[in-house]
Protein backbone atom coordinates (compact mmCIF):
# COMPACT_ATOMS: atom_id res chain seq x y z
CA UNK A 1 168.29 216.88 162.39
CA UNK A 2 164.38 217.96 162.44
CA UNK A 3 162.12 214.44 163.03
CA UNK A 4 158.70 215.21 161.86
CA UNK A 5 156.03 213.41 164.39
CA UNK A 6 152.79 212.48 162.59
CA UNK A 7 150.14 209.87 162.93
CA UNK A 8 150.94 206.65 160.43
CA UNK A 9 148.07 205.39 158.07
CA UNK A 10 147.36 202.13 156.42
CA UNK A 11 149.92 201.73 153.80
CA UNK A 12 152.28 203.91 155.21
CA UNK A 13 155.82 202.71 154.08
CA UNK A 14 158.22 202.94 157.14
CA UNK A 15 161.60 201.92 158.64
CA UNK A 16 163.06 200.05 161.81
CA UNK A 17 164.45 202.65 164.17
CA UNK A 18 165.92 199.51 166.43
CA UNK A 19 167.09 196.16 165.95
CA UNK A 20 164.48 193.19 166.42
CA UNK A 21 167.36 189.98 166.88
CA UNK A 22 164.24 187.95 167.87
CA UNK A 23 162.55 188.29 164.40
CA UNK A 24 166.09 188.37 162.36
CA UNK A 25 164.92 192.47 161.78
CA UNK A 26 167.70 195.14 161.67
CA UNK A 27 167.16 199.06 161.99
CA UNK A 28 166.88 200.64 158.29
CA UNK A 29 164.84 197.56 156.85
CA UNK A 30 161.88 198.99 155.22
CA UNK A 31 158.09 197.28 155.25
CA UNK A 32 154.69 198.40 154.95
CA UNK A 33 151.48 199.25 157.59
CA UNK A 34 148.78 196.52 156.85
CA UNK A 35 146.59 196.73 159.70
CA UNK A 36 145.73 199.12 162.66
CA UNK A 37 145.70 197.07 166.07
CA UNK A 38 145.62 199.79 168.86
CA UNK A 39 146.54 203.07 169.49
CA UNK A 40 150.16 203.99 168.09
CA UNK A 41 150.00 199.82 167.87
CA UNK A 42 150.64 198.70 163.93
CA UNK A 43 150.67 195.49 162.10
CA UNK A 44 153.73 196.00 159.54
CA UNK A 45 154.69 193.55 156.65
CA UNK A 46 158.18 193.06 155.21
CA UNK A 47 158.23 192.09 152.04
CA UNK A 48 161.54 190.95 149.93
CA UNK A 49 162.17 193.01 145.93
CA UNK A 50 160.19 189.66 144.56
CA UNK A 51 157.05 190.62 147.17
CA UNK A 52 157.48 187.89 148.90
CA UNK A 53 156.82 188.31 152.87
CA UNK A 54 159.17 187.62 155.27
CA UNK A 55 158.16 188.94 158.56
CA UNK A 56 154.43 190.42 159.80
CA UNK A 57 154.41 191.28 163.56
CA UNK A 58 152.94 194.25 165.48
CA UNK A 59 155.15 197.39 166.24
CA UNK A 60 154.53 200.59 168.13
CA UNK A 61 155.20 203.63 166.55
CA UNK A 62 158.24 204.45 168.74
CA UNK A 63 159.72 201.87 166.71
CA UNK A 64 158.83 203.02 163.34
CA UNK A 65 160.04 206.07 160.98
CA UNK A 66 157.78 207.27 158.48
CA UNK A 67 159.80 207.50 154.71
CA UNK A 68 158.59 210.23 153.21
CA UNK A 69 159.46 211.02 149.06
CA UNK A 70 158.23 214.32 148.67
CA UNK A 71 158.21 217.90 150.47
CA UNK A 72 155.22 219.23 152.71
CA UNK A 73 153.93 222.11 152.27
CA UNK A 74 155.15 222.76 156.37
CA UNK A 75 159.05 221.64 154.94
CA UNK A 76 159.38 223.84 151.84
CA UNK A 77 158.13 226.65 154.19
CA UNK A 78 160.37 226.11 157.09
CA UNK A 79 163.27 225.53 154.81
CA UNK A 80 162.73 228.42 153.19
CA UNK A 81 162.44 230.41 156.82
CA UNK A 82 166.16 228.67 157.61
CA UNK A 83 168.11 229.85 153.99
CA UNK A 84 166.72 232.94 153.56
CA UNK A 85 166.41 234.53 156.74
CA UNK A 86 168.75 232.18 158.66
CA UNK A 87 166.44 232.69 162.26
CA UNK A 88 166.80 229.93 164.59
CA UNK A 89 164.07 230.45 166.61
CA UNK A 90 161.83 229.22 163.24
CA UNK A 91 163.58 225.80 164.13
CA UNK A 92 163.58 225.56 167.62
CA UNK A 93 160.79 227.72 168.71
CA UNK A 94 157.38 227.90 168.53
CA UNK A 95 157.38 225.39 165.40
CA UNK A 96 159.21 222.27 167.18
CA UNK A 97 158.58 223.16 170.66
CA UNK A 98 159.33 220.93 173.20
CA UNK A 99 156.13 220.10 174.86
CA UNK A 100 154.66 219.38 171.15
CA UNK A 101 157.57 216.36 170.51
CA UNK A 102 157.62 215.28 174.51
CA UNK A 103 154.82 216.85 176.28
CA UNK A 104 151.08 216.29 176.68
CA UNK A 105 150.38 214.98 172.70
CA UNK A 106 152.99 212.44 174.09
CA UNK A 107 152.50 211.38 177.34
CA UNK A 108 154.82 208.66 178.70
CA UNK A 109 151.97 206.84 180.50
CA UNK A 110 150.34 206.69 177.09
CA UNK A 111 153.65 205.22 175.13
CA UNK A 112 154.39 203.12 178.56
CA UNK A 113 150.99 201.71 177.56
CA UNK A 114 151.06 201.25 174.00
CA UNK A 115 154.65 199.37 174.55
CA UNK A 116 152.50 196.87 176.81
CA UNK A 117 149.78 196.43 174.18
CA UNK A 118 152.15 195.84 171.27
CA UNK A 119 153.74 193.01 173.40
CA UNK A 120 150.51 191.25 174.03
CA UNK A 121 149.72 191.43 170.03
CA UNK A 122 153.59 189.62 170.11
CA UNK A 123 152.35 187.03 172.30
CA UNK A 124 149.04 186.57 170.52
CA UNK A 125 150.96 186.19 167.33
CA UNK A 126 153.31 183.66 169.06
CA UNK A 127 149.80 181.47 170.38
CA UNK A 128 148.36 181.55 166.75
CA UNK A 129 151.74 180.26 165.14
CA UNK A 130 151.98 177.03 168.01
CA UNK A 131 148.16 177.05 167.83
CA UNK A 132 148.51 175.72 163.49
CA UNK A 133 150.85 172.73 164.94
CA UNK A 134 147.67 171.59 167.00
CA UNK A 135 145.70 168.11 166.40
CA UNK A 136 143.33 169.06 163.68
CA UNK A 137 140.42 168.03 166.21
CA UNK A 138 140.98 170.88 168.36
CA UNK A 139 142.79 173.29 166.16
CA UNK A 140 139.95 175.05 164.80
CA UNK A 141 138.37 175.86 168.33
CA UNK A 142 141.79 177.11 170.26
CA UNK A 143 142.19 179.58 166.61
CA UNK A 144 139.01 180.95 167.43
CA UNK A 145 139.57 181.48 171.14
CA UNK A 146 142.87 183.23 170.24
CA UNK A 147 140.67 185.52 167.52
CA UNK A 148 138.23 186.40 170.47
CA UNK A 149 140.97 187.50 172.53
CA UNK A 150 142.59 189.68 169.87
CA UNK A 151 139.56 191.08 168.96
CA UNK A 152 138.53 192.29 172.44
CA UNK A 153 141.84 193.66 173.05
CA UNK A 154 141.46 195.68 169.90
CA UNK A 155 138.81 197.68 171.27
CA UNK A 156 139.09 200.84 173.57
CA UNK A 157 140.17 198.71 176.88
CA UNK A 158 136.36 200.64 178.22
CA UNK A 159 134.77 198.65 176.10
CA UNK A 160 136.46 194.78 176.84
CA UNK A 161 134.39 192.26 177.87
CA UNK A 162 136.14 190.90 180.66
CA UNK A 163 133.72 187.55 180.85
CA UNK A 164 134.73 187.00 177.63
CA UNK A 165 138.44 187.15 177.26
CA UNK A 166 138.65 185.21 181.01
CA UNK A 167 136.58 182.32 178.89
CA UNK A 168 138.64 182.52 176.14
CA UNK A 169 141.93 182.50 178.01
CA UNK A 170 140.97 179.68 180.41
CA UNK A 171 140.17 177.79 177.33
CA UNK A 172 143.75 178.79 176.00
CA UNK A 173 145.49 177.43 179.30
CA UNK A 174 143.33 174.60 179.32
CA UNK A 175 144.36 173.28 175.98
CA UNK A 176 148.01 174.04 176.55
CA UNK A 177 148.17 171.80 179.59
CA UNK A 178 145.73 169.37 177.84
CA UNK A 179 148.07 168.30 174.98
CA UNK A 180 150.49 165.73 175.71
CA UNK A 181 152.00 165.14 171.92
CA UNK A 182 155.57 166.83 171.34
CA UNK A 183 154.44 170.73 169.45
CA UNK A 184 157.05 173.23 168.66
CA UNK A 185 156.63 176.15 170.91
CA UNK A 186 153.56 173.81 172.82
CA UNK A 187 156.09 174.24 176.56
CA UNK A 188 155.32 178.29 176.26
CA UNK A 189 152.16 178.12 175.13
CA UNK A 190 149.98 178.02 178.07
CA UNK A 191 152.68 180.56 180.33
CA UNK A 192 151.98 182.71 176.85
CA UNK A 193 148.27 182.59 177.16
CA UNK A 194 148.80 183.32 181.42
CA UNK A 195 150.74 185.86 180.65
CA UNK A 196 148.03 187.81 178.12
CA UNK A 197 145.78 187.32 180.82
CA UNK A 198 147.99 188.74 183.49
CA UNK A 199 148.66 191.87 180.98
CA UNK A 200 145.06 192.58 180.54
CA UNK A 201 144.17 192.27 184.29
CA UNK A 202 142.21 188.88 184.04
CA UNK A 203 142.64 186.43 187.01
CA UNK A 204 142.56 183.09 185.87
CA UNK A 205 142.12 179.73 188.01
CA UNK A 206 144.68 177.46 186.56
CA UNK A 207 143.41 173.88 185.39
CA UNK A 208 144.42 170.94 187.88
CA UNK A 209 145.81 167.77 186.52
């Protein structure tokens, strides 16, 4: 079977290509791209037949398959190639060459990277969800220190401004250790924020009791 590689847009509609147990997910189930995060790095929302959503998280494209409903030009052409003149080599030559599916277009320090960078938009996520249980009081300042993270991280890592995201992410820590009152997910939430920092190369000084 031929698997066409191309680059997903907004929009897109695509498919699990693995199980996700954590998020109650299973290969085949079908949702849509909402937002572009990072490179090959996609926000995707699954929606039940009433539109109703039932899971949004991040997702490299390694994980995704494009559905497609009509033809290509490139796919009536090469289908044509196979049935009428039955040459192999339009298949597995110079059309779906190896180095153009696994080589230099798709380096495995580049996917090794964009895995990383879709798991620190899952542990973002996981801050902002523990983040809404917070005391009113503070709630509204840790949201916006979790925003500033995500939207440094967002840009080309060149451009990060590493004084910023170390503020941000001691102020994370800070307010995980702060709160004494019983929070769902409140245990993980500082060793979340610690580990975001540890995945974008900031060192923090952890707060003293």
């Amino acid at each position: 079977m031929l698997k066409t590689i191309s680059k997903l847009q907004l929009l897109d509609v695509v498919a699990l290509t693995e199980d996700l147990p954590d998020h109650h997910l299973l290969a085949g189930q079908v949702g849509t791209i909402v937002e572009f995060l990072a490179a090959e790095v996609y926000e995707v929302e699954f929606s039940d037949d009433d539109g109703q959503t039932y899971a949004m998280l991040p997702l490299h494209s390694s994980q995704l398959l494009q559905l497609k409903y009509n033809p290509t030009p490139e796919n009536t052409q090469m289908s044509n190639n196979i049935y009428q003149y039955g040459q192999g080599d339009k298949v597995a030559g110079d059309k779906v060459a190896g180095d153009k599916v696994a080589g230099d277009k798709i380096g495995r320090d580049k996917i090794i990277n964009n895995a990383n960078m879709a798991e620190i938009f899952k542990l973002i996520l996981s801050m902002r969800e523990t983040a809404l249980q917070f005391p009113e009081d503070i709630r509204e300042g840790v949201i916006i220190d979790i925003e500033d993270v995500e939207t440094e991280i967002k840009k080309p890592e060149s451009q990060w401004n590493k004084a910023r995201l170390k503020k941000s992410l001691t102020a994370l820590i800070a307010a995980g250790t702060a709160i004494a009152i019983p929070i769902a997910g409140m245990t993980d939430f500082a060793n979340t924020a610690i580990d975001v920092a540890n995945k974008v190369g900031i060192e923090i000084q952890l707060p003293t009791r």
